[in-house]
C-alpha atoms as a PDB file:
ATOM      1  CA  UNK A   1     115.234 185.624 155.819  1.00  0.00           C
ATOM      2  CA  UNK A   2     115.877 187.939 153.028  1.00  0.00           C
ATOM      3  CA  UNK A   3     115.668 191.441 153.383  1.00  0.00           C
ATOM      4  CA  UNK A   4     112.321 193.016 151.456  1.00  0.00           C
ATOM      5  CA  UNK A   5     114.390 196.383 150.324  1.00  0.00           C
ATOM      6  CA  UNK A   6     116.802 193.972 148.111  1.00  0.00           C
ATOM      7  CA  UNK A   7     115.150 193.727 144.541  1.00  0.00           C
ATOM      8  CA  UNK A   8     115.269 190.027 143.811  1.00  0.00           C
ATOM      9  CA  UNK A   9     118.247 189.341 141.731  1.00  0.00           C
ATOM     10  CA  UNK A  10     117.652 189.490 137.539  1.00  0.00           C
ATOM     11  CA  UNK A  11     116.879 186.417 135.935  1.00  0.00           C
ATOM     12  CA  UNK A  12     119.103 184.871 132.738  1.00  0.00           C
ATOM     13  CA  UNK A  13     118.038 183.925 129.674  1.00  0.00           C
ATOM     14  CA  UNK A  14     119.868 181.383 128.071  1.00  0.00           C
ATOM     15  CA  UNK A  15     118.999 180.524 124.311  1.00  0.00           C
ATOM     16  CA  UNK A  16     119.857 178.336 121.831  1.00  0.00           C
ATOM     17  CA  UNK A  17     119.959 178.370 118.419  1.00  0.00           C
ATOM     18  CA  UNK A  18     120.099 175.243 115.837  1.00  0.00           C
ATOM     19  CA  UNK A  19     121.554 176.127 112.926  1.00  0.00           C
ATOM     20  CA  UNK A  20     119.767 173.134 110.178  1.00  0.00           C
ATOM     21  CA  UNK A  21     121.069 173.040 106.552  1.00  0.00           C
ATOM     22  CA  UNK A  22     118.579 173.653 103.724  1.00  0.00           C
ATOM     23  CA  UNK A  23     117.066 170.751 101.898  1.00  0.00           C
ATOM     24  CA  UNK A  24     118.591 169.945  98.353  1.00  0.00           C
ATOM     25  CA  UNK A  25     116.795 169.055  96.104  1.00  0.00           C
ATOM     26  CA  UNK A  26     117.775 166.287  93.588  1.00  0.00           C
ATOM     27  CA  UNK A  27     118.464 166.264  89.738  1.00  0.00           C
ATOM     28  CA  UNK A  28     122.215 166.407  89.529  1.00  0.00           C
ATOM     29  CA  UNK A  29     121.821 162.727  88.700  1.00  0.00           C
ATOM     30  CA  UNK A  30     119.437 162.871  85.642  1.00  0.00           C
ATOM     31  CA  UNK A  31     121.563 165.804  84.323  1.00  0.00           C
ATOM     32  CA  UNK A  32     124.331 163.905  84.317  1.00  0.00           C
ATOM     33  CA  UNK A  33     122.819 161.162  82.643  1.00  0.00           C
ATOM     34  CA  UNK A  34     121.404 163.113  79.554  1.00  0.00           C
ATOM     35  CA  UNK A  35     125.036 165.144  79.399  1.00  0.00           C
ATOM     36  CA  UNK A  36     126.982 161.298  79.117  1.00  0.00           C
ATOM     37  CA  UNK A  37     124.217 160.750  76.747  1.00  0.00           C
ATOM     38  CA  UNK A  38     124.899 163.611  74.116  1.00  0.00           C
ATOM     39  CA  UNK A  39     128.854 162.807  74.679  1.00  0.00           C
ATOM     40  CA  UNK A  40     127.830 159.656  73.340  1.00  0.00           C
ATOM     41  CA  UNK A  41     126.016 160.750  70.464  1.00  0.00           C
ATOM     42  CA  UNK A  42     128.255 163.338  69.141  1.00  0.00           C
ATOM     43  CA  UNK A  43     131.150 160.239  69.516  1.00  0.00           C
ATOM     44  CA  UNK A  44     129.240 158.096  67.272  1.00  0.00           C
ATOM     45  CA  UNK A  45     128.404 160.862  64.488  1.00  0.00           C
ATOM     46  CA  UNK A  46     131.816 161.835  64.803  1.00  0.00           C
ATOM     47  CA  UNK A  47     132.808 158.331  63.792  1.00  0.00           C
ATOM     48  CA  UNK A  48     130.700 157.874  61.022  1.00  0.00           C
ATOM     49  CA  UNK A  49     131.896 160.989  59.581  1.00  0.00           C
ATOM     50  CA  UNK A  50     135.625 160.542  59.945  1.00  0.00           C
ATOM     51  CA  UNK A  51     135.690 156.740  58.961  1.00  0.00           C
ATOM     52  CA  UNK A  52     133.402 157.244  56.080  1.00  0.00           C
ATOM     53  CA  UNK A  53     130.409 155.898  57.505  1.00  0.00           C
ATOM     54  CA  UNK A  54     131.810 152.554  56.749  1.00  0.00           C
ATOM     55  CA  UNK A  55     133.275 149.968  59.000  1.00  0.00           C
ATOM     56  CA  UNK A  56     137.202 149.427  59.047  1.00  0.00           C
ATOM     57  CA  UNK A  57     138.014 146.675  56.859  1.00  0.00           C
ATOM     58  CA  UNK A  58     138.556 143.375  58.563  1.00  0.00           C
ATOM     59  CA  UNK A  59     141.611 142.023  56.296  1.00  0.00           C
ATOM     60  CA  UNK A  60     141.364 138.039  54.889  1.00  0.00           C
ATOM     61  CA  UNK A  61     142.826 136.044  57.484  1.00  0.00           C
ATOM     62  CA  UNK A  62     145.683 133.710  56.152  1.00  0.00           C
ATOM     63  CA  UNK A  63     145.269 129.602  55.251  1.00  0.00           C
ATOM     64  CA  UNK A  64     146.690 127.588  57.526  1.00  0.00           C
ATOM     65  CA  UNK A  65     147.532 124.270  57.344  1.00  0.00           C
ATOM     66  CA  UNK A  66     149.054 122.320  60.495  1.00  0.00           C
ATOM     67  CA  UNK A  67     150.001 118.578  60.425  1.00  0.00           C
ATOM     68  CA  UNK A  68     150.937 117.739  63.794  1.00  0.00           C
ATOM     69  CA  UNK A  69     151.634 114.213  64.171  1.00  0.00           C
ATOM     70  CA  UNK A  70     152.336 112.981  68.378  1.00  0.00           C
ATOM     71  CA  UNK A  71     153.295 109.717  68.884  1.00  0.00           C
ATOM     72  CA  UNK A  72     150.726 107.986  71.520  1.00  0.00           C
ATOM     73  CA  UNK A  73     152.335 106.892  74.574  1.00  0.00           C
ATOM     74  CA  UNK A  74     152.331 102.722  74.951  1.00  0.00           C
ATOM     75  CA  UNK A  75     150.818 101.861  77.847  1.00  0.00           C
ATOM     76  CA  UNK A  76     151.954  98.291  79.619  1.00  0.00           C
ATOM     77  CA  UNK A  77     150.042  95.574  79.606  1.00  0.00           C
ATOM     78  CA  UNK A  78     147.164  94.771  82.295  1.00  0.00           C
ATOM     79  CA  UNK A  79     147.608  91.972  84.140  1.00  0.00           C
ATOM     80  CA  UNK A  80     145.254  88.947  83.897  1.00  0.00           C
ATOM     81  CA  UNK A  81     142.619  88.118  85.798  1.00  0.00           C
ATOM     82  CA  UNK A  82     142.406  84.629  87.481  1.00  0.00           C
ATOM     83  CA  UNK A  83     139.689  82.145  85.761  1.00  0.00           C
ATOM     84  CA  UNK A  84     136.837  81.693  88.107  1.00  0.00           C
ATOM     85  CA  UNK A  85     135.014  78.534  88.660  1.00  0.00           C
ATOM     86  CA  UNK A  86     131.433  77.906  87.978  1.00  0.00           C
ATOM     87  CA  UNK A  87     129.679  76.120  90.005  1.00  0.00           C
ATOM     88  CA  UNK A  88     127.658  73.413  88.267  1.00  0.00           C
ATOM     89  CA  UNK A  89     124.336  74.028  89.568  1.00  0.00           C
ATOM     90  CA  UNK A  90     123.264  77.460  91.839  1.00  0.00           C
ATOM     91  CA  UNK A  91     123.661  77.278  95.895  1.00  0.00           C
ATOM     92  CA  UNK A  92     120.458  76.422  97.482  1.00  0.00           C
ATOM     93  CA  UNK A  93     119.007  77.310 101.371  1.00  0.00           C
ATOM     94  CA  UNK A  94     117.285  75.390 103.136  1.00  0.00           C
ATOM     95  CA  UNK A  95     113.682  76.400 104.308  1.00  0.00           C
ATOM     96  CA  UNK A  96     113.343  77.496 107.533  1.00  0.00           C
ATOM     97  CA  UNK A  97     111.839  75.527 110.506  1.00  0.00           C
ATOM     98  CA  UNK A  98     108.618  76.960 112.147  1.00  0.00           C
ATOM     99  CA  UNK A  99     107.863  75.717 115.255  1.00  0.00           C
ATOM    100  CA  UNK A 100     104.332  74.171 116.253  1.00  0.00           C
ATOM    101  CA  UNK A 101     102.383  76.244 119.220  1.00  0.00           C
ATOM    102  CA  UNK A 102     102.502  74.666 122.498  1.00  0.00           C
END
């Protein structure tokens, strides 16, 4: 048994702690989009201001004339096929036999 005049012994605590990351919210994605966006635009006015505002010239492309002439490769000569008979009249077959019930 345990002896009465012996305070019971102290009791531990343990605790734990969970450490969770903030939620972030989103729009780093549509940002991005509109900032590609104006890169674009200010590319294309600054195109049409340093060219002119006209396209480059596409220059006349040159006549050609080719006269190829290839010789065709002679092929030899099939053989013959045999001459096949025809018959003077068509085959016939006879009709076939029934037999009478018994």
């Amino acid at each position: 048994m345990t002896d009465p005049n012996i305070p019971p012994p102290e009791r531990v605590v343990h605790q734990t702690t969970i450490n969770t990351a903030p939620e972030r919210k989103g729009g780093g994605g549509m940002l991005a989009f509109i900032v590609g966006g104006l890169i674009v635009a200010v590319a294309v006015i600054g195109w049409f201001v340093y060219s002119g505002g006209q396209a480059p010239a596409v220059p006349e492309a040159p006549e050609v004339n080719l006269d190829i002439n290839v010789p065709a490769p002679k092929l030899p000569e099939a053989p013959r096929l045999p001459d096949v008979p025809r018959p003077a009249e068509p085959p016939t077959v006879a009709a076939p036999v029934s037999e009478a019930p018994a």
